[in-house]
N, C-alpha and C. Protein backbone atom coordinates (compact mmCIF):
# COMPACT_ATOMS: atom_id res chain seq x y z
N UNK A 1 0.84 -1.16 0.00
CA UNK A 1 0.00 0.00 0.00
C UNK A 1 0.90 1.24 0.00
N UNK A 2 0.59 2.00 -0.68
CA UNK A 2 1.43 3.23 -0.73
C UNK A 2 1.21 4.19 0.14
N UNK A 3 2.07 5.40 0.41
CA UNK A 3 1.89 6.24 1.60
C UNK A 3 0.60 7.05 1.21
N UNK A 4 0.29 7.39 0.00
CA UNK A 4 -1.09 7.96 -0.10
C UNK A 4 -2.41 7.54 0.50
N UNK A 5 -2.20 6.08 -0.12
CA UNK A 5 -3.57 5.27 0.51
C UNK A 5 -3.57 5.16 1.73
N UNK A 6 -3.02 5.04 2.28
CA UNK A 6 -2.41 4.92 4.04
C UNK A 6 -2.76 6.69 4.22
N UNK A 7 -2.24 7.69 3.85
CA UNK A 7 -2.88 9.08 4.18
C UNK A 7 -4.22 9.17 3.66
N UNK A 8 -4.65 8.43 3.00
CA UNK A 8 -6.06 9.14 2.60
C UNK A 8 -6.91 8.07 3.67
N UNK A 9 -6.59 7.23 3.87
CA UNK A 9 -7.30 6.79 4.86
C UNK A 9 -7.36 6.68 6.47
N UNK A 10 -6.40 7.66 6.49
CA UNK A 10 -6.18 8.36 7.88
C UNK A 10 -7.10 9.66 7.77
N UNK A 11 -7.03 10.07 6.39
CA UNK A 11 -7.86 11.18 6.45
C UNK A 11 -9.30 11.18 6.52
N UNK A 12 -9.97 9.81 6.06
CA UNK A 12 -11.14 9.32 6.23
C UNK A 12 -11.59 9.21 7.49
N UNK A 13 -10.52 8.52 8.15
CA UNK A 13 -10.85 7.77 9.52
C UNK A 13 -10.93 9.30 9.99
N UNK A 14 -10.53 10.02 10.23
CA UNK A 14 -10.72 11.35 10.98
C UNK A 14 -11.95 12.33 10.56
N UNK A 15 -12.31 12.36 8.99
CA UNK A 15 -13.28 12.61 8.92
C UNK A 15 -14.60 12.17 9.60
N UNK A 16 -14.18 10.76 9.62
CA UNK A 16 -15.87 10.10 9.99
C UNK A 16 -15.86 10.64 11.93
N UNK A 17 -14.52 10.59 12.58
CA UNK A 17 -14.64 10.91 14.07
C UNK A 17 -14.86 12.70 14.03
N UNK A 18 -14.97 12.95 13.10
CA UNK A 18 -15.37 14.76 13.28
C UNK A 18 -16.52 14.56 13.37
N UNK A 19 -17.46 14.16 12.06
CA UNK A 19 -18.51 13.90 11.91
C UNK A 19 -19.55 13.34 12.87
N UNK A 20 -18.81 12.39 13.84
CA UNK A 20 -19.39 11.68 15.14
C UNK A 20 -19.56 12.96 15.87
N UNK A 21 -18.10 13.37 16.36
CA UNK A 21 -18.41 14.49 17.06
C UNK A 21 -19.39 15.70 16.97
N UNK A 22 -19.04 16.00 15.45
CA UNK A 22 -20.09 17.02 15.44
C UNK A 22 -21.58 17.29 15.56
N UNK A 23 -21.93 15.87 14.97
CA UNK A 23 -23.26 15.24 15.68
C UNK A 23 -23.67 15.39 16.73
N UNK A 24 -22.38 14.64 17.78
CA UNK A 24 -22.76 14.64 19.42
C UNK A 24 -23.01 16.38 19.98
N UNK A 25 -22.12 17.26 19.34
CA UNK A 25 -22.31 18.77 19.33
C UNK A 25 -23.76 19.24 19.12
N UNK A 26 -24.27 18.70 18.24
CA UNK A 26 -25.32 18.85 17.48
C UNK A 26 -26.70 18.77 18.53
N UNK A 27 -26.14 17.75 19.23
CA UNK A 27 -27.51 17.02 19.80
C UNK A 27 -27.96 17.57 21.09
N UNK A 28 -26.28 17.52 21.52
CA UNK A 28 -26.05 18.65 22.86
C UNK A 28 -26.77 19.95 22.85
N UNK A 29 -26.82 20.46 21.88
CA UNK A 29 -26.75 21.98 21.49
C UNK A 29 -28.48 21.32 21.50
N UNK A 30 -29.29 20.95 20.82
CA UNK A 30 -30.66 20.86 21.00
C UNK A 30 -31.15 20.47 22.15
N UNK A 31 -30.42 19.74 22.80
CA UNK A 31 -30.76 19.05 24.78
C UNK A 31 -31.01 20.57 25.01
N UNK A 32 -29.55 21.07 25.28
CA UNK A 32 -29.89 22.31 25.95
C UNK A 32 -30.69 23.20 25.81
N UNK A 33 -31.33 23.95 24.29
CA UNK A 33 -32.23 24.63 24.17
C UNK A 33 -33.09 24.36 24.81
N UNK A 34 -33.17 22.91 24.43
CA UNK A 34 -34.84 22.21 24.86
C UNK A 34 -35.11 22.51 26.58
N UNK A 35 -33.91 22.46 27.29
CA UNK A 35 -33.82 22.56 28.32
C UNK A 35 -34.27 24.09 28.55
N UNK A 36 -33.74 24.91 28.20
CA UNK A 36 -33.73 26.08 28.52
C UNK A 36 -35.13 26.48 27.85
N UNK A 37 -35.70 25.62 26.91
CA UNK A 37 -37.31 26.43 27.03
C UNK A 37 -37.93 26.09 27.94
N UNK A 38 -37.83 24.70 28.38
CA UNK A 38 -38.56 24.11 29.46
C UNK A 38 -38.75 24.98 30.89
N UNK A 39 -37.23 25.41 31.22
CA UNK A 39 -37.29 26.33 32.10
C UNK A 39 -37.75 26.98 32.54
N UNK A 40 -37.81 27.90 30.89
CA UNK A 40 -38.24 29.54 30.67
C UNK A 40 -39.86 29.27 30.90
N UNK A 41 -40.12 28.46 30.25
CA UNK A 41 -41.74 27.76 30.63
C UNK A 41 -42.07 27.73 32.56
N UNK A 42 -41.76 26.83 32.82
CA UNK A 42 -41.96 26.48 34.11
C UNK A 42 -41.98 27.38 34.55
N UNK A 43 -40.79 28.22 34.72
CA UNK A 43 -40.64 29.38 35.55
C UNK A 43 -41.82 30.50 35.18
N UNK A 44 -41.84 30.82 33.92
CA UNK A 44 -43.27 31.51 33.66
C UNK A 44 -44.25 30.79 34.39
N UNK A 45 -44.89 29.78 34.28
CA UNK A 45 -45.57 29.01 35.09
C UNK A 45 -45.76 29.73 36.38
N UNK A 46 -44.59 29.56 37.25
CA UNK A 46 -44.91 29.80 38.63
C UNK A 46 -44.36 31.04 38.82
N UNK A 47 -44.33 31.91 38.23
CA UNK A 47 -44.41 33.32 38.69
C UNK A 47 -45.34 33.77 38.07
N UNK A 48 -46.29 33.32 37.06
CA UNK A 48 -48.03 33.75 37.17
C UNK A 48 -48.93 33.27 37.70
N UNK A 49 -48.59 32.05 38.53
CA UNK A 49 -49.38 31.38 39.43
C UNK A 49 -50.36 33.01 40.39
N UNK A 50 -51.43 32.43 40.53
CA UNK A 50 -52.25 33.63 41.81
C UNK A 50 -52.24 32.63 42.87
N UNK A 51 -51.19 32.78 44.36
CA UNK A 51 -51.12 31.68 45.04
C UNK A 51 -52.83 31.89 45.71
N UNK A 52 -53.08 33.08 46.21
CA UNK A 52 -54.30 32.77 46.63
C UNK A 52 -55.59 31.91 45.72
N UNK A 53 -55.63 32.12 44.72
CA UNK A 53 -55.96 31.06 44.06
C UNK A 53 -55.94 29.97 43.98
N UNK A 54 -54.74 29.88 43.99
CA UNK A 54 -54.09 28.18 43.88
C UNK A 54 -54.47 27.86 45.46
N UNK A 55 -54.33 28.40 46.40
CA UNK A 55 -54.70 27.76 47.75
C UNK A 55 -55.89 27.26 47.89
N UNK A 56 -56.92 28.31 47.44
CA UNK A 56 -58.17 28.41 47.34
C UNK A 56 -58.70 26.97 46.57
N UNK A 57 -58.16 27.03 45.51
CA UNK A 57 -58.74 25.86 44.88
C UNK A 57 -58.42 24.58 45.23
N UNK A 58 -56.95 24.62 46.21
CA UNK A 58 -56.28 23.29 46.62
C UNK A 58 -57.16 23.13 47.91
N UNK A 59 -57.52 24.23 48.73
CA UNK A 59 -58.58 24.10 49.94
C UNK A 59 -59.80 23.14 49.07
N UNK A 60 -60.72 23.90 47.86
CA UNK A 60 -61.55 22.82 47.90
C UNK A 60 -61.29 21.87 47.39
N UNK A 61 -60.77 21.36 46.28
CA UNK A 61 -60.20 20.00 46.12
C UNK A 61 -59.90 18.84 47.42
N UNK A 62 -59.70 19.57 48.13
CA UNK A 62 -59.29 18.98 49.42
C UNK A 62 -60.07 18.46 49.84
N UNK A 63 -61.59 19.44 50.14
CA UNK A 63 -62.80 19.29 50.94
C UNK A 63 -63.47 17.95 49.76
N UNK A 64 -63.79 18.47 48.47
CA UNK A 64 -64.26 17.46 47.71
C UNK A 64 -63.44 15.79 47.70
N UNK A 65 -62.40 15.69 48.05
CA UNK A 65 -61.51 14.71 48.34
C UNK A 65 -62.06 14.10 49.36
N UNK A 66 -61.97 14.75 50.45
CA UNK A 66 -62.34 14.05 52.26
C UNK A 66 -64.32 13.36 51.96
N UNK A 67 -64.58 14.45 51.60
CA UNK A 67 -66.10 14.14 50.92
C UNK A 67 -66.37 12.88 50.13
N UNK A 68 -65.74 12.29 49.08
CA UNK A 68 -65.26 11.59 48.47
C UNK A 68 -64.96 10.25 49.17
N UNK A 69 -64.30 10.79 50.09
CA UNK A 69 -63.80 9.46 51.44
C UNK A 69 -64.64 8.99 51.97
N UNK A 70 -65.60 9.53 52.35
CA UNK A 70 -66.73 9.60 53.89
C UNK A 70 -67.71 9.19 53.14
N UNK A 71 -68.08 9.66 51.21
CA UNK A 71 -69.34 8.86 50.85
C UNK A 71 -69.06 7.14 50.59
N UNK A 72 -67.75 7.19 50.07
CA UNK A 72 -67.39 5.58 49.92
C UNK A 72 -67.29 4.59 50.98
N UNK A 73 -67.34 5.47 52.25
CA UNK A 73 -66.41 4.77 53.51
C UNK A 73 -68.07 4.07 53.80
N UNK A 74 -68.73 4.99 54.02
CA UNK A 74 -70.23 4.95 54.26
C UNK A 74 -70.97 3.84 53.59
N UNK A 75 -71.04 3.75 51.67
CA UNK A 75 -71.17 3.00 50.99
C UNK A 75 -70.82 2.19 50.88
N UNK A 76 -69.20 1.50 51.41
CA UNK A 76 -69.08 0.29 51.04
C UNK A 76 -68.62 -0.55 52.21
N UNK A 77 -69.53 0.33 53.57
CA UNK A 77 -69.58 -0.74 54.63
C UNK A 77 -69.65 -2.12 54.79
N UNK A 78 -68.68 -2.82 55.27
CA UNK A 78 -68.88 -4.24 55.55
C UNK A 78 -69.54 -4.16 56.70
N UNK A 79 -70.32 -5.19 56.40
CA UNK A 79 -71.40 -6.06 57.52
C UNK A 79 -70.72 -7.60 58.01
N UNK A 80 -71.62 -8.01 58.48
CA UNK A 80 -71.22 -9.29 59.61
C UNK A 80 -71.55 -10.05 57.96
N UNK A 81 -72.60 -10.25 57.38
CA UNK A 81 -72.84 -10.98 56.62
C UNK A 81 -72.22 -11.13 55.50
N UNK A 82 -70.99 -10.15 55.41
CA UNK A 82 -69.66 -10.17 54.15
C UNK A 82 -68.87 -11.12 54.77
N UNK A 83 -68.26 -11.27 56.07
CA UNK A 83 -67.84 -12.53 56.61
C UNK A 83 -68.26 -14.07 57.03
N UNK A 84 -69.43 -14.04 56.75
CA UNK A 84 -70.04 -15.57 56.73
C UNK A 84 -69.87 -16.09 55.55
């Protein structure tokens, strides 16, 4: 094999590991955006939150929850005659 073919295929082999790399650059570089909209999102999220709101509505959710408990608890009383 001559010194050319032997350089041109050193030069290949290095092409294709740029190419890897630059990919992995590539992909990185979209993680992060993605990341950084997500952020920018969220964080908008909870700095327009109205906490009194949000309390408010987590208070009744709450109440409708316990409510929820007490009609099933009620309803699906066992009796003596579920154990015979």
């Amino acid at each position: 094999m001559s010194l050319l073919d032997t350089n041109m295929e050193r030069v290949s082999s290095v092409r294709g590991l740029v190419g890897s790399r630059a990919n992995q650059v590539l992909v990185t570089r979209d993680a992060v955006e993605q990341s950084k909209f997500d952020s920018t999102k969220l964080k908008s999220f909870i700095e327009d939150t109205d906490f009194v709101e949000a309390a408010s509505e987590l208070a009744m959710l709450q109440s409708a929850y316990q409510a929820t408990l007490k009609s099933s608890a009620a309803i699906i009383q066992p009796s003596l005659l579920d154990f015979i």
